[in-house]
PDB file of N, CA and C in Angstrom:
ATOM      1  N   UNK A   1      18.913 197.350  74.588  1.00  0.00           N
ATOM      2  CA  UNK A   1      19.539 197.368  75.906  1.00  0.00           C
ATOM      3  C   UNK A   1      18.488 197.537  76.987  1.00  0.00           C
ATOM      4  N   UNK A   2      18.531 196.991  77.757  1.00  0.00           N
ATOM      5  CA  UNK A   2      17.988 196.993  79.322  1.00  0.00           C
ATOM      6  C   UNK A   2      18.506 196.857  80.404  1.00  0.00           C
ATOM      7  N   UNK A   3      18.214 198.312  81.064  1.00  0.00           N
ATOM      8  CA  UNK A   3      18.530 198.711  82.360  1.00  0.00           C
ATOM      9  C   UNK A   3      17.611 198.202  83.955  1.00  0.00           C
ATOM     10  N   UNK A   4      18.738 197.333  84.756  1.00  0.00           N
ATOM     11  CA  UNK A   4      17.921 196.732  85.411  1.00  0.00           C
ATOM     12  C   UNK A   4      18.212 197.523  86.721  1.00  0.00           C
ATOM     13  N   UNK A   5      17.475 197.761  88.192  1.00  0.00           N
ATOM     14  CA  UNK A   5      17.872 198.144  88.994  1.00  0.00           C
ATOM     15  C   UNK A   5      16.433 197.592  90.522  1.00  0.00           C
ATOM     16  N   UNK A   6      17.675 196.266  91.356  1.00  0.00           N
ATOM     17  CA  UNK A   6      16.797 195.947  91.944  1.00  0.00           C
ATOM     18  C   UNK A   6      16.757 196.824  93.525  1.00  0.00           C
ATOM     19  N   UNK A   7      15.738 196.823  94.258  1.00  0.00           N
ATOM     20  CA  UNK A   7      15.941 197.064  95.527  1.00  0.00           C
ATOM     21  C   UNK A   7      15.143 196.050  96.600  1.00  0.00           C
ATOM     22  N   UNK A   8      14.989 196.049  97.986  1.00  0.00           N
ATOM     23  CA  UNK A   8      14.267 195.641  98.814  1.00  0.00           C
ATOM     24  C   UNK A   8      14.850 194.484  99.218  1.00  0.00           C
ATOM     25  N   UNK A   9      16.113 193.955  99.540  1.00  0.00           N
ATOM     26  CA  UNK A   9      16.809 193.099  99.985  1.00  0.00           C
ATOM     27  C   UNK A   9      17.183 193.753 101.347  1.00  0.00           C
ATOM     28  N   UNK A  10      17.764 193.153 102.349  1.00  0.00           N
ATOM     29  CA  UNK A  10      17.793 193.584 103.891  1.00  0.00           C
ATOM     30  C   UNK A  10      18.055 192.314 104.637  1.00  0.00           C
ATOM     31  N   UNK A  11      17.973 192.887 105.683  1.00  0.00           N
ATOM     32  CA  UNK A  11      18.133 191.461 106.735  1.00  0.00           C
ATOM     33  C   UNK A  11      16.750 190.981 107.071  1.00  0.00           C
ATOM     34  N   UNK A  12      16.679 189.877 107.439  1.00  0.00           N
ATOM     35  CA  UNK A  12      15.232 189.389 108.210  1.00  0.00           C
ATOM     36  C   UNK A  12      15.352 188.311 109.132  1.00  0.00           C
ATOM     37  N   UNK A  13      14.470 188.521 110.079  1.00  0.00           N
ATOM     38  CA  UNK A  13      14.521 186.746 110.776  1.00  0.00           C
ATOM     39  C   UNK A  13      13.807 185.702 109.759  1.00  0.00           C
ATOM     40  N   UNK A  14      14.481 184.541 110.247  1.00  0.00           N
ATOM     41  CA  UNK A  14      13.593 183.096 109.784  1.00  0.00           C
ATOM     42  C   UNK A  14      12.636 183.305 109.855  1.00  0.00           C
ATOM     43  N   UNK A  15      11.694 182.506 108.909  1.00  0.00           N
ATOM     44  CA  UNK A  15      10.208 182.659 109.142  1.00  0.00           C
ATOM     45  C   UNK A  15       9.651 184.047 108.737  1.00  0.00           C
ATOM     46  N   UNK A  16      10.607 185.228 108.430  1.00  0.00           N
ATOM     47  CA  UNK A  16      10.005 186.170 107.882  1.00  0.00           C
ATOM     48  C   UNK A  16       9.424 186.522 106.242  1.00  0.00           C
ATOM     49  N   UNK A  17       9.302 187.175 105.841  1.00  0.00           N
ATOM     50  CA  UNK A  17       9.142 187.329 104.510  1.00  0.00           C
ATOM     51  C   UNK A  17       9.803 188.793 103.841  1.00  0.00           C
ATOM     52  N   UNK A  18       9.942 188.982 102.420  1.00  0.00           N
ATOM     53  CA  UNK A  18      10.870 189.924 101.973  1.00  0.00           C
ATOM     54  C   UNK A  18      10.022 189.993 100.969  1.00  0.00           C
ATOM     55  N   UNK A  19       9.964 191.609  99.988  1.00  0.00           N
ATOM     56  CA  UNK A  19       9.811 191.479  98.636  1.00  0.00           C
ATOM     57  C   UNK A  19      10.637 192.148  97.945  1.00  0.00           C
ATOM     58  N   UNK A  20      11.197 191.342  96.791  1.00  0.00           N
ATOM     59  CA  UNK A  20      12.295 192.286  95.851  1.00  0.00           C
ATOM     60  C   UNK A  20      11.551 192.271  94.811  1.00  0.00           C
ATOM     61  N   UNK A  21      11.844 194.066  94.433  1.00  0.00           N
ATOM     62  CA  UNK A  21      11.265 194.380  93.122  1.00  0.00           C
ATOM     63  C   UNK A  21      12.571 194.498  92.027  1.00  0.00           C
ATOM     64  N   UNK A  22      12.557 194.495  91.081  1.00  0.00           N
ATOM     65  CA  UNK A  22      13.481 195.146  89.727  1.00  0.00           C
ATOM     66  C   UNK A  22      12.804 195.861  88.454  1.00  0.00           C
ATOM     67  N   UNK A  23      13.169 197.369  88.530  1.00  0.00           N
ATOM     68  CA  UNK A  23      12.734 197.629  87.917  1.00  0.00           C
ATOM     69  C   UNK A  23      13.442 198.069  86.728  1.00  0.00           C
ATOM     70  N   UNK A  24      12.862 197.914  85.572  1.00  0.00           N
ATOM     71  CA  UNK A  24      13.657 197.999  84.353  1.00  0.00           C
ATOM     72  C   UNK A  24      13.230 199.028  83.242  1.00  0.00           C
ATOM     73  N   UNK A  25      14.333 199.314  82.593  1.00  0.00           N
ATOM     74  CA  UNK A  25      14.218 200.425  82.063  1.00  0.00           C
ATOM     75  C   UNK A  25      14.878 200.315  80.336  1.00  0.00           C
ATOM     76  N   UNK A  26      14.553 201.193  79.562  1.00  0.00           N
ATOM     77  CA  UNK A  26      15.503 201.010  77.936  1.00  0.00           C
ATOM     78  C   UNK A  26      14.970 200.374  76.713  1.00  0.00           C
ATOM     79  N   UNK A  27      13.679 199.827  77.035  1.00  0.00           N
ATOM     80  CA  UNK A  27      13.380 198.634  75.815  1.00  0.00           C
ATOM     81  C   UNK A  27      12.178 198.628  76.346  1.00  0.00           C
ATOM     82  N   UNK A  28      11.529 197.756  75.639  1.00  0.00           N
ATOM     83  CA  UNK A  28       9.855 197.688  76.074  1.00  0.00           C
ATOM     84  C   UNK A  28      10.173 196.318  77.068  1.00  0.00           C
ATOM     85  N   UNK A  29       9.937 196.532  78.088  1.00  0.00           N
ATOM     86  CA  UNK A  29       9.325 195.539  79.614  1.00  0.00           C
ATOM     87  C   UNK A  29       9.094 194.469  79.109  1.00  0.00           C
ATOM     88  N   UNK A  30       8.038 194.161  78.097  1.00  0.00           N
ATOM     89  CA  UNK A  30       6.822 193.345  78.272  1.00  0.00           C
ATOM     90  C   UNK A  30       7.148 192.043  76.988  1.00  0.00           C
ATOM     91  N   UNK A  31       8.417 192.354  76.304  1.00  0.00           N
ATOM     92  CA  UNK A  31       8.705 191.157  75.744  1.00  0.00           C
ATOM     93  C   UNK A  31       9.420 190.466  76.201  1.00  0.00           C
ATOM     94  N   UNK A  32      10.344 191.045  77.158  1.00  0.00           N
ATOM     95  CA  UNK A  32      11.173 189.987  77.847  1.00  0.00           C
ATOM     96  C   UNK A  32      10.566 188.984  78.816  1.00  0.00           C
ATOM     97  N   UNK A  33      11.412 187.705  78.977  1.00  0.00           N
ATOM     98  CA  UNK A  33      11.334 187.012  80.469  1.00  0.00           C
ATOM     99  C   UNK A  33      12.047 187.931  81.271  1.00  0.00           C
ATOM    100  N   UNK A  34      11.588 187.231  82.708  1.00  0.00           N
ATOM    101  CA  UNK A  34      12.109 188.077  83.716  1.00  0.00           C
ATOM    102  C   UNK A  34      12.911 186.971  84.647  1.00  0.00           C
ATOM    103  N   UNK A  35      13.712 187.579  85.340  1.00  0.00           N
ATOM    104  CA  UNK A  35      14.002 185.949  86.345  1.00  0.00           C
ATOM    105  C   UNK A  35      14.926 186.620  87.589  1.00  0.00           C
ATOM    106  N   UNK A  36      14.552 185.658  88.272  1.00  0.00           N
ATOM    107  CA  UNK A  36      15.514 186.393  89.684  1.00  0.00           C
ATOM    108  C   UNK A  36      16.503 185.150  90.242  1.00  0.00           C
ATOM    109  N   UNK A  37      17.858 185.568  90.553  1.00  0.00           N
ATOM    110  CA  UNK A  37      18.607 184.472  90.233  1.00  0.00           C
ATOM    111  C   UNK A  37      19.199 184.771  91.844  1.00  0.00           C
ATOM    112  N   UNK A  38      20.285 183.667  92.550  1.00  0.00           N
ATOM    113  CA  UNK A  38      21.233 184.380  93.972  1.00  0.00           C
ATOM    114  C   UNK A  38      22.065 183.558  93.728  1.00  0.00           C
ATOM    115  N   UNK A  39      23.191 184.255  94.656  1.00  0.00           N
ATOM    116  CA  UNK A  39      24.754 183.991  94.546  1.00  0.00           C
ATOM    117  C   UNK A  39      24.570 184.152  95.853  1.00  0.00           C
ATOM    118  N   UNK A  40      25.298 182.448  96.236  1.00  0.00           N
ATOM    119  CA  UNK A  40      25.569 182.669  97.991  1.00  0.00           C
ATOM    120  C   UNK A  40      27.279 182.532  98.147  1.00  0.00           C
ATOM    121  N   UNK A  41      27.979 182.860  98.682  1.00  0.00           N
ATOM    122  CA  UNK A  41      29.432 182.592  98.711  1.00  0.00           C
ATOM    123  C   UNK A  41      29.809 181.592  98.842  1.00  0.00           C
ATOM    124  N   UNK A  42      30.886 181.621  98.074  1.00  0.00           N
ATOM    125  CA  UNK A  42      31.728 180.480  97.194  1.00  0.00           C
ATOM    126  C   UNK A  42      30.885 179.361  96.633  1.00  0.00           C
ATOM    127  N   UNK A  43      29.583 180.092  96.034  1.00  0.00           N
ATOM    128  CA  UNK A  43      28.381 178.994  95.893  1.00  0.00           C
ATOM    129  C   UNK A  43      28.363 179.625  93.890  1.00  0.00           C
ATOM    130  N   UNK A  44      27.823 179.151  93.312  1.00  0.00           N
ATOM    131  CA  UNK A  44      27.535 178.835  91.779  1.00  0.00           C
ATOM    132  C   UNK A  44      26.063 179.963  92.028  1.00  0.00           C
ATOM    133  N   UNK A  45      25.885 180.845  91.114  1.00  0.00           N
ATOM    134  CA  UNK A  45      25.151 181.498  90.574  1.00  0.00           C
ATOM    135  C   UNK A  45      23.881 180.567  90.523  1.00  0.00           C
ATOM    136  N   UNK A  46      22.849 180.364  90.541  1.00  0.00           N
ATOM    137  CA  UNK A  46      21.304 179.380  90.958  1.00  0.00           C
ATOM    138  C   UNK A  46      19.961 180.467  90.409  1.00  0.00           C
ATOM    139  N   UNK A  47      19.137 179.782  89.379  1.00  0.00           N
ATOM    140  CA  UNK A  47      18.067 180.314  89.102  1.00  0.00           C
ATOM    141  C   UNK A  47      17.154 180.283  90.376  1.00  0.00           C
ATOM    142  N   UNK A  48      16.661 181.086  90.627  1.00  0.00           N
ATOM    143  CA  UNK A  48      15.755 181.647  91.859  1.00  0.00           C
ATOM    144  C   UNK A  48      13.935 181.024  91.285  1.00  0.00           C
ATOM    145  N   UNK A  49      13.524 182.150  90.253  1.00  0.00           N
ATOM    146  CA  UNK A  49      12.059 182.326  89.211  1.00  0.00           C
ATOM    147  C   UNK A  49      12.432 182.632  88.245  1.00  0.00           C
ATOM    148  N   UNK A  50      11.555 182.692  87.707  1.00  0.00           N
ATOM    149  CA  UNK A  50      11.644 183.169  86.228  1.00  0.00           C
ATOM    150  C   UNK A  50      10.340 183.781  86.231  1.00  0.00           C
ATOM    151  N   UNK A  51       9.947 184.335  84.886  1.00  0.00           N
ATOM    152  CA  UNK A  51       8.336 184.755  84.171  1.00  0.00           C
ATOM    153  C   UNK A  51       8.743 184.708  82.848  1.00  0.00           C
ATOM    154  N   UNK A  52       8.195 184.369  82.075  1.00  0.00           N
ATOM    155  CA  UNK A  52       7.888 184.386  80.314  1.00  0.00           C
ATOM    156  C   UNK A  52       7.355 185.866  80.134  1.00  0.00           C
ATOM    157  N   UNK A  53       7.437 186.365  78.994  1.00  0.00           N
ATOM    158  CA  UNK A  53       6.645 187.439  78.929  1.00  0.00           C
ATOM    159  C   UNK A  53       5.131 186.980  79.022  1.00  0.00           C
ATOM    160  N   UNK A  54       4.764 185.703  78.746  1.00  0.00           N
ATOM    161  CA  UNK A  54       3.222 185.234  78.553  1.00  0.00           C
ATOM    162  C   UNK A  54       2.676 185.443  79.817  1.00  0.00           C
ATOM    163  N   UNK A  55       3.840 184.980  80.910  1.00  0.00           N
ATOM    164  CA  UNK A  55       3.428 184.918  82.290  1.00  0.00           C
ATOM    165  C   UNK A  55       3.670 183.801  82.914  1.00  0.00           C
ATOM    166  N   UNK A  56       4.060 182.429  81.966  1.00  0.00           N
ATOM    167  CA  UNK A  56       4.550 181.553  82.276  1.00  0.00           C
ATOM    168  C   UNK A  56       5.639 181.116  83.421  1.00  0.00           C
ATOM    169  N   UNK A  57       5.392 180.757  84.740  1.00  0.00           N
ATOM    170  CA  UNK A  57       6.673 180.430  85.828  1.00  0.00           C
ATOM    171  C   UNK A  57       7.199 179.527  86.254  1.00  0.00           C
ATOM    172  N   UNK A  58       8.219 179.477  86.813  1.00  0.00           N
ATOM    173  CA  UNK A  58       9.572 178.416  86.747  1.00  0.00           C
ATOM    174  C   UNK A  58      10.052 178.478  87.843  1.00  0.00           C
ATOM    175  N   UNK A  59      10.008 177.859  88.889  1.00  0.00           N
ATOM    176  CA  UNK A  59      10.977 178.134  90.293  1.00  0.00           C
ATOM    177  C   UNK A  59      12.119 176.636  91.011  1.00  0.00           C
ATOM    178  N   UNK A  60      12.908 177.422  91.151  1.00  0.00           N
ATOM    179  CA  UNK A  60      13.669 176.257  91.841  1.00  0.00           C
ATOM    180  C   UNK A  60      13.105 174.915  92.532  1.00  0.00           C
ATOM    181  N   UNK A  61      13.376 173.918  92.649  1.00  0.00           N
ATOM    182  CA  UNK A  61      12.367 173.336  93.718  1.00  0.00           C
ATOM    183  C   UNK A  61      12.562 173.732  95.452  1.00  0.00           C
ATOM    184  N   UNK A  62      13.690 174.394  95.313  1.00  0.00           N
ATOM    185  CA  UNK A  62      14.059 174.876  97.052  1.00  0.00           C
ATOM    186  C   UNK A  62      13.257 176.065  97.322  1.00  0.00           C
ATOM    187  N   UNK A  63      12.671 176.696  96.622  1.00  0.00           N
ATOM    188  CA  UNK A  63      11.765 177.776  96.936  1.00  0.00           C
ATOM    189  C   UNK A  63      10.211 177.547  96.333  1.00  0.00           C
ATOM    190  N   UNK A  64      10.034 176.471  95.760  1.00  0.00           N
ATOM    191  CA  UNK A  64       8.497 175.881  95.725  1.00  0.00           C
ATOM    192  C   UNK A  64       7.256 176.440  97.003  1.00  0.00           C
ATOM    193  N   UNK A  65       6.183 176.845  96.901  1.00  0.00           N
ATOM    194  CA  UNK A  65       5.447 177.422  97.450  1.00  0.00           C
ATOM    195  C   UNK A  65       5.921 178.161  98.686  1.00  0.00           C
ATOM    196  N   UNK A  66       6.699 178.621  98.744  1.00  0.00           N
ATOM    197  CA  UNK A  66       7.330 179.831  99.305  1.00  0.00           C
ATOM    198  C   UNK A  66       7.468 181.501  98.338  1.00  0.00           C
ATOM    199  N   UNK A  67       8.301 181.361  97.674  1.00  0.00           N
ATOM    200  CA  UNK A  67       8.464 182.086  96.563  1.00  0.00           C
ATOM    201  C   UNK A  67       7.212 182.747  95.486  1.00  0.00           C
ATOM    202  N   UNK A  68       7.015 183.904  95.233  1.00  0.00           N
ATOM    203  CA  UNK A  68       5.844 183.840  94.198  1.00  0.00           C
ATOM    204  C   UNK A  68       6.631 185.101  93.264  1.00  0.00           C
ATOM    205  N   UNK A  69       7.158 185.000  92.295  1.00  0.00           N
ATOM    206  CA  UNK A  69       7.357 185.746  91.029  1.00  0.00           C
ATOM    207  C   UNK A  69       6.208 186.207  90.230  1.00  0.00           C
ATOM    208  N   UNK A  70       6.038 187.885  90.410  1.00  0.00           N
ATOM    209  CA  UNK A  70       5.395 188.256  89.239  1.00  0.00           C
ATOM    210  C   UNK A  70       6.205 189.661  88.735  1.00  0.00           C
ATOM    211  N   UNK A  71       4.723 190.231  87.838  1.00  0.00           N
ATOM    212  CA  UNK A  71       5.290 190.929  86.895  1.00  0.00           C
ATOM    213  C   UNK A  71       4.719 192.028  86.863  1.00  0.00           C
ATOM    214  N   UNK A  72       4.911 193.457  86.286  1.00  0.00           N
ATOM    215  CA  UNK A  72       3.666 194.546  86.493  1.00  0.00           C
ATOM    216  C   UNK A  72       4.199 195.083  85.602  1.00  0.00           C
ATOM    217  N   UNK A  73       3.552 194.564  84.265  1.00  0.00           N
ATOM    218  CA  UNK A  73       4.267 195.469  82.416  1.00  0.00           C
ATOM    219  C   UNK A  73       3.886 196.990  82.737  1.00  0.00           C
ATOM    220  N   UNK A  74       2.433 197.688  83.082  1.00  0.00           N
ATOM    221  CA  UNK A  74       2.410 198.696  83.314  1.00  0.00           C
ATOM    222  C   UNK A  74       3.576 199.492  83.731  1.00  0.00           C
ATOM    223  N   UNK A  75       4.551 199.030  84.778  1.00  0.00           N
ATOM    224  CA  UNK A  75       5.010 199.573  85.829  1.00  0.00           C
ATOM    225  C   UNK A  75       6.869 199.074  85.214  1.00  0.00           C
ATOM    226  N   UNK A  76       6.734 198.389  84.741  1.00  0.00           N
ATOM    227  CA  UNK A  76       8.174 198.010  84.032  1.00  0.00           C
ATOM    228  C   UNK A  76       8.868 197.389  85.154  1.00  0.00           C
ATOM    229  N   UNK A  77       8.010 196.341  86.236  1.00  0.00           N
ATOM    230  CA  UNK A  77       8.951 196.271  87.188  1.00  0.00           C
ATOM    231  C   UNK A  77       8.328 194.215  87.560  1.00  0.00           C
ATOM    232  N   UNK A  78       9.554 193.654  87.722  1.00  0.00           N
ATOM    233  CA  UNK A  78       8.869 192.469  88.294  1.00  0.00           C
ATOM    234  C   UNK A  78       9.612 191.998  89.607  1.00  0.00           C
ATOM    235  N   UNK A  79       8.605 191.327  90.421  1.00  0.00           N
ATOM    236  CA  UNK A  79       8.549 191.441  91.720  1.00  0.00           C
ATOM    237  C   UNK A  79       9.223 189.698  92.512  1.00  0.00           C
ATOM    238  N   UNK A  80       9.485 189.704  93.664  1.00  0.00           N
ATOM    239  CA  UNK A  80       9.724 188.098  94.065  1.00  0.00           C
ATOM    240  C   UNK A  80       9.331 188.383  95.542  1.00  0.00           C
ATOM    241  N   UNK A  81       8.246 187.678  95.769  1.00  0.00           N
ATOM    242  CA  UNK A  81       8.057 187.823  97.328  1.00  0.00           C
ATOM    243  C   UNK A  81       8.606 186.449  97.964  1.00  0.00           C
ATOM    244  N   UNK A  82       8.993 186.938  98.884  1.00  0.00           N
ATOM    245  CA  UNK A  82       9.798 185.703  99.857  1.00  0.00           C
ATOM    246  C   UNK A  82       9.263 185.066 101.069  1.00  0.00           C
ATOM    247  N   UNK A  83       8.425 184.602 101.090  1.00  0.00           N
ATOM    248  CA  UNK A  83       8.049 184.087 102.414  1.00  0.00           C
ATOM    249  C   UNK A  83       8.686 182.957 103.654  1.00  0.00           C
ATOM    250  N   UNK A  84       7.815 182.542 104.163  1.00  0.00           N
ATOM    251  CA  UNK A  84       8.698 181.678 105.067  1.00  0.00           C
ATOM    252  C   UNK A  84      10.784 181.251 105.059  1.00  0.00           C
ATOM    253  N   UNK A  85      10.972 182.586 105.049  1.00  0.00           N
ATOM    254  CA  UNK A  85      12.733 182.634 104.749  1.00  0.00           C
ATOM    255  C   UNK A  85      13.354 182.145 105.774  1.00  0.00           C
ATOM    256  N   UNK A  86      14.335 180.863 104.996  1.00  0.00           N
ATOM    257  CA  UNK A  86      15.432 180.511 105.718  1.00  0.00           C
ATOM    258  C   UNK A  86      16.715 180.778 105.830  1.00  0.00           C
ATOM    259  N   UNK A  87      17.897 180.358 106.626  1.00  0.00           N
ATOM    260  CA  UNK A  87      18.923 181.104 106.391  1.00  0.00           C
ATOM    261  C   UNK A  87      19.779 180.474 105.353  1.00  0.00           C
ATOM    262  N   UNK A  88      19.303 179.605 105.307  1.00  0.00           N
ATOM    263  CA  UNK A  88      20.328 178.669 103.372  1.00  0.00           C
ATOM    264  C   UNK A  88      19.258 179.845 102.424  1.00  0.00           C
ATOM    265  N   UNK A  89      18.232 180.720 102.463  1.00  0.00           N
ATOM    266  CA  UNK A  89      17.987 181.605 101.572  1.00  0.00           C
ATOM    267  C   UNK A  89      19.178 183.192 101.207  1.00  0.00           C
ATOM    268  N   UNK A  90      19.573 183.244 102.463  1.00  0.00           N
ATOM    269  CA  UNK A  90      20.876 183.962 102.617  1.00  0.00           C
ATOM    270  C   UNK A  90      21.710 183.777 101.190  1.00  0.00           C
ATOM    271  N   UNK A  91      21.957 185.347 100.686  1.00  0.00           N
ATOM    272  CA  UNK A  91      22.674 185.143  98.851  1.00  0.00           C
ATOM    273  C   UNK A  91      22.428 186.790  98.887  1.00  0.00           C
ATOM    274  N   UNK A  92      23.127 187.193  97.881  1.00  0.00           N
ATOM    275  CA  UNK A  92      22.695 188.330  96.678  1.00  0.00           C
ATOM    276  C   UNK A  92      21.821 188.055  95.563  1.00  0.00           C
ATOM    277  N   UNK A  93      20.683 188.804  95.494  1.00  0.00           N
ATOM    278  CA  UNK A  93      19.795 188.196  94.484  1.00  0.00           C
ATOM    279  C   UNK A  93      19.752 189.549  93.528  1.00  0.00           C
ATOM    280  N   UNK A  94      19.908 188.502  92.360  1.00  0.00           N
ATOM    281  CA  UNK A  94      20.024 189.601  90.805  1.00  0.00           C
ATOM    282  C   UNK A  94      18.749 189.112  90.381  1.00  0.00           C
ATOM    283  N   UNK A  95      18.436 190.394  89.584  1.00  0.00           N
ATOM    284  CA  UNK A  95      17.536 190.246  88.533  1.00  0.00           C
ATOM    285  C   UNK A  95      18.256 190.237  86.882  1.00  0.00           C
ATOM    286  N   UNK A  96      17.302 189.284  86.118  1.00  0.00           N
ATOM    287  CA  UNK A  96      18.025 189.424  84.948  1.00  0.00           C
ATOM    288  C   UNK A  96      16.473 188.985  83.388  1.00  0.00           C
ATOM    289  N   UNK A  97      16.875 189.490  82.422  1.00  0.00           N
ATOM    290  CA  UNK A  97      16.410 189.540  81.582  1.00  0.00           C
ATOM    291  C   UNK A  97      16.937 188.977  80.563  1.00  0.00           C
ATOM    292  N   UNK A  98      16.083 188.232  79.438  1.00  0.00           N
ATOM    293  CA  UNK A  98      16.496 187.931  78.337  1.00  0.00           C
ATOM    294  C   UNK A  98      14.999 187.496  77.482  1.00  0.00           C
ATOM    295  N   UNK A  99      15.235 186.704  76.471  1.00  0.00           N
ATOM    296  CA  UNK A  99      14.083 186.090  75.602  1.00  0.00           C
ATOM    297  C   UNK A  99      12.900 186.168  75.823  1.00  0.00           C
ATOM    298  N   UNK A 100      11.993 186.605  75.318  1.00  0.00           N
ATOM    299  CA  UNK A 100      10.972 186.131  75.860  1.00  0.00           C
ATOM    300  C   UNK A 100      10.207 184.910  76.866  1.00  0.00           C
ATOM    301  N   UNK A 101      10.324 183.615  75.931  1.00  0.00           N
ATOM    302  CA  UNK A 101      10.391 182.639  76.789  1.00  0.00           C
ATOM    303  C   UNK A 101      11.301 181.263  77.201  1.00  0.00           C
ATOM    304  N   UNK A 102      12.132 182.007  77.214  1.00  0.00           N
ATOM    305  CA  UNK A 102      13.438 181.308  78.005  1.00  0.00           C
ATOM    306  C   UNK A 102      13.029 181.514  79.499  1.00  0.00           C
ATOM    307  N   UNK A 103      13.079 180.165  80.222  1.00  0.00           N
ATOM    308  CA  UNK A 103      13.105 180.092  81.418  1.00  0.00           C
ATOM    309  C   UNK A 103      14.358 180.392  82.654  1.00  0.00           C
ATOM    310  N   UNK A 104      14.997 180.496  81.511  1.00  0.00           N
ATOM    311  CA  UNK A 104      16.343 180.826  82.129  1.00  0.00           C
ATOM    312  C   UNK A 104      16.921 182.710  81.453  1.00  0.00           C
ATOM    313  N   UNK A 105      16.151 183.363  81.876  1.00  0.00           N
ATOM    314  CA  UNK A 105      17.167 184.671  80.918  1.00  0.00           C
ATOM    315  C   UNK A 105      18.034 184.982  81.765  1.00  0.00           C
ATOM    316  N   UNK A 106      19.077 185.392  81.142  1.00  0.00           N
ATOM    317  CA  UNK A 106      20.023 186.275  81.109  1.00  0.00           C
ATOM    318  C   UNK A 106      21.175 186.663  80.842  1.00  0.00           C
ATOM    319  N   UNK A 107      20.298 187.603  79.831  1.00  0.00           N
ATOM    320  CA  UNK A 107      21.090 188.232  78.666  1.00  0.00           C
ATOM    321  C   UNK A 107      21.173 189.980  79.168  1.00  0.00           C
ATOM    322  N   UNK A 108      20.466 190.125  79.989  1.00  0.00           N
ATOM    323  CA  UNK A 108      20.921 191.765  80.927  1.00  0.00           C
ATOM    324  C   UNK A 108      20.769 191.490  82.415  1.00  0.00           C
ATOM    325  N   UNK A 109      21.686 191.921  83.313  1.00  0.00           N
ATOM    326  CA  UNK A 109      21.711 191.878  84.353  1.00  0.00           C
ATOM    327  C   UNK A 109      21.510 193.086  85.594  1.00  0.00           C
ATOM    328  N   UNK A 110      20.722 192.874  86.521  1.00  0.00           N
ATOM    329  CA  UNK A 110      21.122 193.833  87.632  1.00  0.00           C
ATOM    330  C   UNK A 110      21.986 193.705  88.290  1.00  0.00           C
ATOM    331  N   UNK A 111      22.392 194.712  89.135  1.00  0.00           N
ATOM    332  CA  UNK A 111      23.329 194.886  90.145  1.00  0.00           C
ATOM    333  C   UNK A 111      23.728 194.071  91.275  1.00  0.00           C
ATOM    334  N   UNK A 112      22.475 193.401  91.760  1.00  0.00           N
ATOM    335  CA  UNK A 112      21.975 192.582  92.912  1.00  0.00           C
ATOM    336  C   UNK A 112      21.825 193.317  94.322  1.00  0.00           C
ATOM    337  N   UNK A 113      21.150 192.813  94.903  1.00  0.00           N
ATOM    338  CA  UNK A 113      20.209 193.292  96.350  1.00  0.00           C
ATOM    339  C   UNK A 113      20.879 191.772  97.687  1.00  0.00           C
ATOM    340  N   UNK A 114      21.579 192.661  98.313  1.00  0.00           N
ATOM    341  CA  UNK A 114      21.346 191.457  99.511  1.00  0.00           C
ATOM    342  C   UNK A 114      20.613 191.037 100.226  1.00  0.00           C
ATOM    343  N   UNK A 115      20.167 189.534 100.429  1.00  0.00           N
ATOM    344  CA  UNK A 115      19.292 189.142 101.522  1.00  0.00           C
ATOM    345  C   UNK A 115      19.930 188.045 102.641  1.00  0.00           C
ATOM    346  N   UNK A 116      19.902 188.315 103.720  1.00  0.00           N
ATOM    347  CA  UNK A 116      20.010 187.939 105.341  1.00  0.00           C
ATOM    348  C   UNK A 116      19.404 187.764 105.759  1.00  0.00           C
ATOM    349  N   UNK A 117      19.346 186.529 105.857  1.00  0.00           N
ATOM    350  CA  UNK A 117      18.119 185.642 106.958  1.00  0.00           C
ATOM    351  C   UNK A 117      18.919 185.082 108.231  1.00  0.00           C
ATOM    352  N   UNK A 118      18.671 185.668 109.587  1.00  0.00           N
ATOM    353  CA  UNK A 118      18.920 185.300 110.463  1.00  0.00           C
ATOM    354  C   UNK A 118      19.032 184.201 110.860  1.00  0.00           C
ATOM    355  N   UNK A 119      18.875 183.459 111.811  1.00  0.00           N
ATOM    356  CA  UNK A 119      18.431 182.193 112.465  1.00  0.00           C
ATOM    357  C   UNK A 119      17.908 182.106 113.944  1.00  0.00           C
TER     358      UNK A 119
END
């Protein structure tokens, strides 16, 4: 079992940047993938990143060099910085875990963190 718990979601203007961490707890960190996923209303659940446990990454193409997913096994926590944010970035963003290297995990879920991007 793994316990996920993200924070650092908030409002921001366009053009700003955000970082959400999740940190996880229950199992060893460092075999799982990691992935950060958002739910915008009345919208379908959407892979955000991912990480492999290798380190391997995966991102939407709507957040292509914007977005940077990592990982900190030390720290049991992996990270999504948000840069140049728009307001179609506007969602609840979960973190979730599963397989090692499945680009898609999730097989444990967080709570989710809101993010608000102005205009």
């Amino acid at each position: 079992q793994v316990q996920l718990v993200e924070s650092g979601g908030g409002l921001v203007q366009a053009g700003g940047s955000l970082r959400l961490s999740c940190a996880a707890s229950g199992s060893i960190f460092s075999i799982y993938a990691m992935g950060w996923y958002r739910q915008a209303p009345e919208k379908q659940r959407e892979l955000v990143a991912s990480i492999t446990s290798g380190g391997t990454t995966n991102y939407a193409d709507s957040v292509k060099g914007r977005f940077t997913i990592s990982r900190d096994n030390a720290k049991n926590t992996v990270y999504l910085q948000m840069n140049s944010l728009k307001p179609e970035d506007t969602a609840v963003y979960y973190c979730a875990a599963g397989h090692s290297s499945s680009y898609y995990p999730k097989n444990y879920w967080g709570q989710g963190t809101q993010v608000t991007v102005s205009s």
